[in-house]
N, C-alpha and C. Protein backbone atom coordinates (compact mmCIF):
# COMPACT_ATOMS: atom_id res chain seq x y z
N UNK A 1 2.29 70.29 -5.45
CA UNK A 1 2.33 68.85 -5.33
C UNK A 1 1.10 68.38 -4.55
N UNK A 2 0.53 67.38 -5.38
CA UNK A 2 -0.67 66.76 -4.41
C UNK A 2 -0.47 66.39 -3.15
N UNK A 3 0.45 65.92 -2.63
CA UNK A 3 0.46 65.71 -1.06
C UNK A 3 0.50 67.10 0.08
N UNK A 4 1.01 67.70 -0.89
CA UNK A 4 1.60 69.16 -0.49
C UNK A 4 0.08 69.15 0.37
N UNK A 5 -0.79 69.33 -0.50
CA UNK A 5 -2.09 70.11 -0.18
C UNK A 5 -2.87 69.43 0.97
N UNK A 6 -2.28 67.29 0.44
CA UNK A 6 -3.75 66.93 1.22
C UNK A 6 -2.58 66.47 2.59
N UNK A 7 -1.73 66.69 3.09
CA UNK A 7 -1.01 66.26 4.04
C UNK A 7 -1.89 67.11 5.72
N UNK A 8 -2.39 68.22 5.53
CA UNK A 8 -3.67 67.87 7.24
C UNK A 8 -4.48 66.93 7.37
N UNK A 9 -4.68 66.27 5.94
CA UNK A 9 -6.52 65.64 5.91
C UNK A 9 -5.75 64.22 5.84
N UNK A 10 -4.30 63.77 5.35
CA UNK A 10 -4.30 62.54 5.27
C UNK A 10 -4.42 61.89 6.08
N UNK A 11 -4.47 61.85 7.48
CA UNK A 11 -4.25 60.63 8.36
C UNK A 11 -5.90 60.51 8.26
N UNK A 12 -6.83 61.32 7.97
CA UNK A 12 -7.89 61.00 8.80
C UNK A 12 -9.00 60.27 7.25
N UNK A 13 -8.33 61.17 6.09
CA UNK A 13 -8.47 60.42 4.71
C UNK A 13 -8.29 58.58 4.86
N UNK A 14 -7.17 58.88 5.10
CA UNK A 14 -7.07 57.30 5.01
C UNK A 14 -6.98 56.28 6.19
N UNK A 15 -7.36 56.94 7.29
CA UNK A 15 -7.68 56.23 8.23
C UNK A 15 -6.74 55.71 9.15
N UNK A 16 -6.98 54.77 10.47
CA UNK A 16 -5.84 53.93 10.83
C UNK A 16 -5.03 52.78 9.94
N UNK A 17 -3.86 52.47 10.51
CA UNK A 17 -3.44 51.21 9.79
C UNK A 17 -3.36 50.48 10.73
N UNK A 18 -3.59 48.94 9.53
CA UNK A 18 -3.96 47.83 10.34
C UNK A 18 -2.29 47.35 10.55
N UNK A 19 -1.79 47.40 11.63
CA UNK A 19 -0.14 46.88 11.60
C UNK A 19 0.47 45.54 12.21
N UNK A 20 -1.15 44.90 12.48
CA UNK A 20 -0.78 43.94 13.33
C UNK A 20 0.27 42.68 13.15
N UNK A 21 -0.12 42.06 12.12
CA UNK A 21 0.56 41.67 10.90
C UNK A 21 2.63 42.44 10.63
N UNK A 22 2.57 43.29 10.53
CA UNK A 22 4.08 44.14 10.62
C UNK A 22 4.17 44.30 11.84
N UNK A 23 3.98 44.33 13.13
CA UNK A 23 4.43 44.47 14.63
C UNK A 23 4.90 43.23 14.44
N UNK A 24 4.07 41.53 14.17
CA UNK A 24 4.85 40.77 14.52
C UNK A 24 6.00 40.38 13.72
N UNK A 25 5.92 40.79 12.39
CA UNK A 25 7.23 40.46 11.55
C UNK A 25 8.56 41.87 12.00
N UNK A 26 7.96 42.75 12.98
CA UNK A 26 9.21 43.45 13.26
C UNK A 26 10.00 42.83 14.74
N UNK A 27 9.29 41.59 15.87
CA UNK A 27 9.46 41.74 17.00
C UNK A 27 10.76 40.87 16.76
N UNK A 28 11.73 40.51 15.70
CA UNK A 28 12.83 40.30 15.49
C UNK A 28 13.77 41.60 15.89
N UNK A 29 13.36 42.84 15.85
CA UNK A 29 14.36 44.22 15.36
C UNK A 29 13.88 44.69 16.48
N UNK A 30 13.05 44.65 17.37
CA UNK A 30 12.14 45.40 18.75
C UNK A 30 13.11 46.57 19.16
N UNK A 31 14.47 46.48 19.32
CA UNK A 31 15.48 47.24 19.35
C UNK A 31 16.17 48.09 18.40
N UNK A 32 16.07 48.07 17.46
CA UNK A 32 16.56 48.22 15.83
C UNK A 32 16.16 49.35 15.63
N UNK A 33 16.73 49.98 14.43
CA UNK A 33 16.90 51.51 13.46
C UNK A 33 15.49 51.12 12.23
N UNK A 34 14.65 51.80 12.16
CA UNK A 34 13.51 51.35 11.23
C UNK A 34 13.40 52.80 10.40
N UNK A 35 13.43 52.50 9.18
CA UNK A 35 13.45 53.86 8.01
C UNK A 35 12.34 53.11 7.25
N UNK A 36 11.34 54.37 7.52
CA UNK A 36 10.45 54.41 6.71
C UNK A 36 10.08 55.33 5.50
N UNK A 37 10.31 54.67 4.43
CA UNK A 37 10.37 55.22 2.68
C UNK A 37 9.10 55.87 2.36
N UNK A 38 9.42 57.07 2.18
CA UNK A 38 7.75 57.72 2.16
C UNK A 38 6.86 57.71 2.73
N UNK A 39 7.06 57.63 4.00
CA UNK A 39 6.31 57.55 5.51
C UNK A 39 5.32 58.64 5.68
N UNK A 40 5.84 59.92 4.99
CA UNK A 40 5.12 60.87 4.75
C UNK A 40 4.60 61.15 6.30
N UNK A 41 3.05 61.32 6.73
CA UNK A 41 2.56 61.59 7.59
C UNK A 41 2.95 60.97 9.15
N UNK A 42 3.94 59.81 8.92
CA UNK A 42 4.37 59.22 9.88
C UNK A 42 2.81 58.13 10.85
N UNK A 43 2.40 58.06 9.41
CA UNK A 43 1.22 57.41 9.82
C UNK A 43 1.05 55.82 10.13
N UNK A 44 2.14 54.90 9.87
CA UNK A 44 2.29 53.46 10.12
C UNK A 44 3.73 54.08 11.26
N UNK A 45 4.73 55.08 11.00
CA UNK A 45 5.88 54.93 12.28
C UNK A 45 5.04 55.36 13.13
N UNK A 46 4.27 55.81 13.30
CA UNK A 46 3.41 55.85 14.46
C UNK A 46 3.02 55.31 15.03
N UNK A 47 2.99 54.11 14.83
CA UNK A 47 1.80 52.94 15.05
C UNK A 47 3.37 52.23 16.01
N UNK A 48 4.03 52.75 15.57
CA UNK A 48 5.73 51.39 16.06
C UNK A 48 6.43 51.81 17.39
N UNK A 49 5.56 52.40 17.94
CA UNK A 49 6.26 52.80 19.46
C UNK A 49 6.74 51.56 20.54
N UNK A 50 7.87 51.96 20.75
CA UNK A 50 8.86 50.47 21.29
C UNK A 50 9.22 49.69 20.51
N UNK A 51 9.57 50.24 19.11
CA UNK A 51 10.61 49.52 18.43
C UNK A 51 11.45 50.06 18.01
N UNK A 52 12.32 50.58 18.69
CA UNK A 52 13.30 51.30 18.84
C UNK A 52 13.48 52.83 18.08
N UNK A 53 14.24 53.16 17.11
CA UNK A 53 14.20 54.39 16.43
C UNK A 53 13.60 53.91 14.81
N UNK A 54 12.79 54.95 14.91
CA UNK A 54 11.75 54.96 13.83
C UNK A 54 12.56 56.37 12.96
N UNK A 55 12.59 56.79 11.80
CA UNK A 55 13.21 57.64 10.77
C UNK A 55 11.84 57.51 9.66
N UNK A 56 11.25 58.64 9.85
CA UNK A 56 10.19 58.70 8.30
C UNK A 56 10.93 59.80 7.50
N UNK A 57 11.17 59.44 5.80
CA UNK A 57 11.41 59.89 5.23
C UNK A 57 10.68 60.13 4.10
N UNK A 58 10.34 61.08 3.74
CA UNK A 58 9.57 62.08 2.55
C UNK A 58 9.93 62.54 1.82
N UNK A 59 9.68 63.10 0.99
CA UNK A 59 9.79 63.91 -0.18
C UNK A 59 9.15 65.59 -0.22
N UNK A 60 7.67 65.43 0.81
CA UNK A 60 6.70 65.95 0.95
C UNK A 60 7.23 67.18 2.02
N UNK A 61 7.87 68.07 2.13
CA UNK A 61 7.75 68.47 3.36
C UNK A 61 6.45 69.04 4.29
N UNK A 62 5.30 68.63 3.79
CA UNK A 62 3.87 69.49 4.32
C UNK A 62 3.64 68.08 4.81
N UNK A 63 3.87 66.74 4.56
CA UNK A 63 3.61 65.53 5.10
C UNK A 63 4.58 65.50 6.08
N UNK A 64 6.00 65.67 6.38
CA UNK A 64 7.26 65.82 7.41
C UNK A 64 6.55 66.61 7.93
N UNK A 65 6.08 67.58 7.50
CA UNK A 65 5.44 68.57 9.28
C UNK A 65 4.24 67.67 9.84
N UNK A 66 3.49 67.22 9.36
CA UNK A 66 2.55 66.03 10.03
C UNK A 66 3.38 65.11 10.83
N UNK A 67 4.38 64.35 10.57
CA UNK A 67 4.98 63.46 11.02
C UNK A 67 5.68 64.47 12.30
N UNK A 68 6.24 65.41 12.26
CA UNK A 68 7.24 65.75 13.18
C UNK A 68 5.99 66.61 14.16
N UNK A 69 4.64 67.02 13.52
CA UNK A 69 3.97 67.37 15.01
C UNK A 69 3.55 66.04 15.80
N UNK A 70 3.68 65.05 15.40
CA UNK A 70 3.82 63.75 15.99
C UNK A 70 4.65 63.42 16.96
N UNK A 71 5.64 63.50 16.70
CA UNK A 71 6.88 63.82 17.88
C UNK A 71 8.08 62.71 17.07
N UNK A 72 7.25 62.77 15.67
CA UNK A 72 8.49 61.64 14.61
C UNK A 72 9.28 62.57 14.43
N UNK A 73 10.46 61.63 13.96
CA UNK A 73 12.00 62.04 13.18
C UNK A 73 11.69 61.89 12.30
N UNK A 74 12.48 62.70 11.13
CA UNK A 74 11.71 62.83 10.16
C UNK A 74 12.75 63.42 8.72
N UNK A 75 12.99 63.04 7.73
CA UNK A 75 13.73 63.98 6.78
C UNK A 75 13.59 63.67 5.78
N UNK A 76 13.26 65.04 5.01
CA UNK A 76 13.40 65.42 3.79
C UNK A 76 14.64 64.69 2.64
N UNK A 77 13.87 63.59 2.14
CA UNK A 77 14.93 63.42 0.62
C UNK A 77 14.24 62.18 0.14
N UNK A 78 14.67 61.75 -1.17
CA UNK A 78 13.95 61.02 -1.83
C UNK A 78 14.14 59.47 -1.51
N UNK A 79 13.84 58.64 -2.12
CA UNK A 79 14.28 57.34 -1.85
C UNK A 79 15.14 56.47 -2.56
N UNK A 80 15.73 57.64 -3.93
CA UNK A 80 16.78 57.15 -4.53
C UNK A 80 17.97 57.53 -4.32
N UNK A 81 18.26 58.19 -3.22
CA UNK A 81 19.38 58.80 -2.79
C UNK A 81 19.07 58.99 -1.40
N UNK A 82 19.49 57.37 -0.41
CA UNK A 82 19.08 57.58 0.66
C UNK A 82 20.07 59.05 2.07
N UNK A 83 19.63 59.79 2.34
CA UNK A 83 20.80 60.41 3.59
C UNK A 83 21.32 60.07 4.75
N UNK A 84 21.18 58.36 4.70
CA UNK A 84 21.56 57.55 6.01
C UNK A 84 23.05 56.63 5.53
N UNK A 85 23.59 56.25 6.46
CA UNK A 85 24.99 55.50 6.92
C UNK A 85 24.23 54.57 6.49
N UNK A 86 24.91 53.64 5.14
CA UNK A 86 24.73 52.03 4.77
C UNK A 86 25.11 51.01 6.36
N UNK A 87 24.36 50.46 6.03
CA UNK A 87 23.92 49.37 7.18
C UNK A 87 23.57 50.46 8.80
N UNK A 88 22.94 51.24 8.81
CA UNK A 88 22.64 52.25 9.53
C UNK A 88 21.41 51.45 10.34
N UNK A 89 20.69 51.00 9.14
CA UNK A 89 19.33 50.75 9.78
C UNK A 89 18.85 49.17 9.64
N UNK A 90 18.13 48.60 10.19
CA UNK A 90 17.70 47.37 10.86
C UNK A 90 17.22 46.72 9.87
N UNK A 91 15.71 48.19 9.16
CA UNK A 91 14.63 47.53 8.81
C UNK A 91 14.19 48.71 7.97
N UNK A 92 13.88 48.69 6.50
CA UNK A 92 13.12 49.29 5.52
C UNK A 92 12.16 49.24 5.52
N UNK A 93 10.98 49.90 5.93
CA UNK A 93 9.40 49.55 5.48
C UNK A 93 9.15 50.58 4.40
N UNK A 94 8.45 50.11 3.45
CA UNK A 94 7.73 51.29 2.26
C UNK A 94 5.79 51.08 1.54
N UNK A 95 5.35 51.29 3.32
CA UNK A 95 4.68 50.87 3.39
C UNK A 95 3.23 51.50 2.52
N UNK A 96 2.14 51.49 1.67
CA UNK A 96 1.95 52.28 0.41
C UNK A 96 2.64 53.22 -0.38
N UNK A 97 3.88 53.05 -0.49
CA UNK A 97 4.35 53.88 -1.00
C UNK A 97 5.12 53.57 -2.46
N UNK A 98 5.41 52.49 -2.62
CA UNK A 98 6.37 51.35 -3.61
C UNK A 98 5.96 52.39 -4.79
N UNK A 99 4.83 52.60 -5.10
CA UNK A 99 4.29 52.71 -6.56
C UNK A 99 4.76 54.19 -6.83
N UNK A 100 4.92 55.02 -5.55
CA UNK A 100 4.92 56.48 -5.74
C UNK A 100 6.39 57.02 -6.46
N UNK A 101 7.29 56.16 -5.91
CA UNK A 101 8.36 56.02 -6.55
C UNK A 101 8.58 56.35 -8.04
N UNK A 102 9.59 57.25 -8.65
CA UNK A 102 9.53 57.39 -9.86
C UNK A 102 10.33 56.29 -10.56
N UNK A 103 11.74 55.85 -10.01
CA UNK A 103 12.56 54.94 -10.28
C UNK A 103 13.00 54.05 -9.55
N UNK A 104 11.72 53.04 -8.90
CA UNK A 104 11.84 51.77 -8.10
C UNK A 104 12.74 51.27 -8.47
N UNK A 105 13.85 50.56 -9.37
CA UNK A 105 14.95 49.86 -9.24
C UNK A 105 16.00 50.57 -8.79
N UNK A 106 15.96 51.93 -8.92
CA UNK A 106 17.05 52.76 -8.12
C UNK A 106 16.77 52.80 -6.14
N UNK A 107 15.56 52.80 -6.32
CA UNK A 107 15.16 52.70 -5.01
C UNK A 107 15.55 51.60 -4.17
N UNK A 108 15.06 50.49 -4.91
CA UNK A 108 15.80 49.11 -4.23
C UNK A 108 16.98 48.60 -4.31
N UNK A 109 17.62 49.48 -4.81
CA UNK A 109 18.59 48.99 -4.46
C UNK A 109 19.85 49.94 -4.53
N UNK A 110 19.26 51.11 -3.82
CA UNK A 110 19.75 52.18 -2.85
C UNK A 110 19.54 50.94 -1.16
């Protein structure tokens, strides 16, 4: 799997993210459960320290080991079959990731 391979080089591939913009549309949830959909490298939950519990979820497990030498939470499963308690979490971000999706209407509305 392509991520498989490029998951050491991605954070630095694609650089920082600009989150400024999403910090202030999260300072509603500042406290809140935040699941991030293909978070992969844990490269935007990273960016969200002090907003409460952050969850990156992948597909990738070579991107989950990026995220979890981070000191992210982190798990393995897809985004059409979420492994969390409905109404569990605050706040969905799927932040570049929408397209990677094989079956976005299952996704949204998981």
């Amino acid at each position: 799997m392509f991520f498989e391979l490029i998951a050491p080089w991605y954070d630095r591939l694609m650089g920082r993210p600009d989150v400024v913009a999403l910090l202030m549309l999260l300072q509603r949830c500042r406290h809140g459960a935040v699941l991030d959909l293909g978070g992969g490298t844990g490269r935007v939950a990273g960016e969200l320290d002090g907003f409460g519990r952050v969850l990156v979820l992948d597909a990738s497990l070579g991107m989950l080991r990026q995220a979890r030498a981070k000191g992210l939470s982190a798990v393995c499963a897809r985004a059409e079959s979420l492994p969390v308690v409905e109404g569990s979490k605050d706040v969905v971000l799927a932040i570049d990731a929408l397209h990677h999706f094989s079956q976005v209407g299952l996704v949204l509305a998981e």
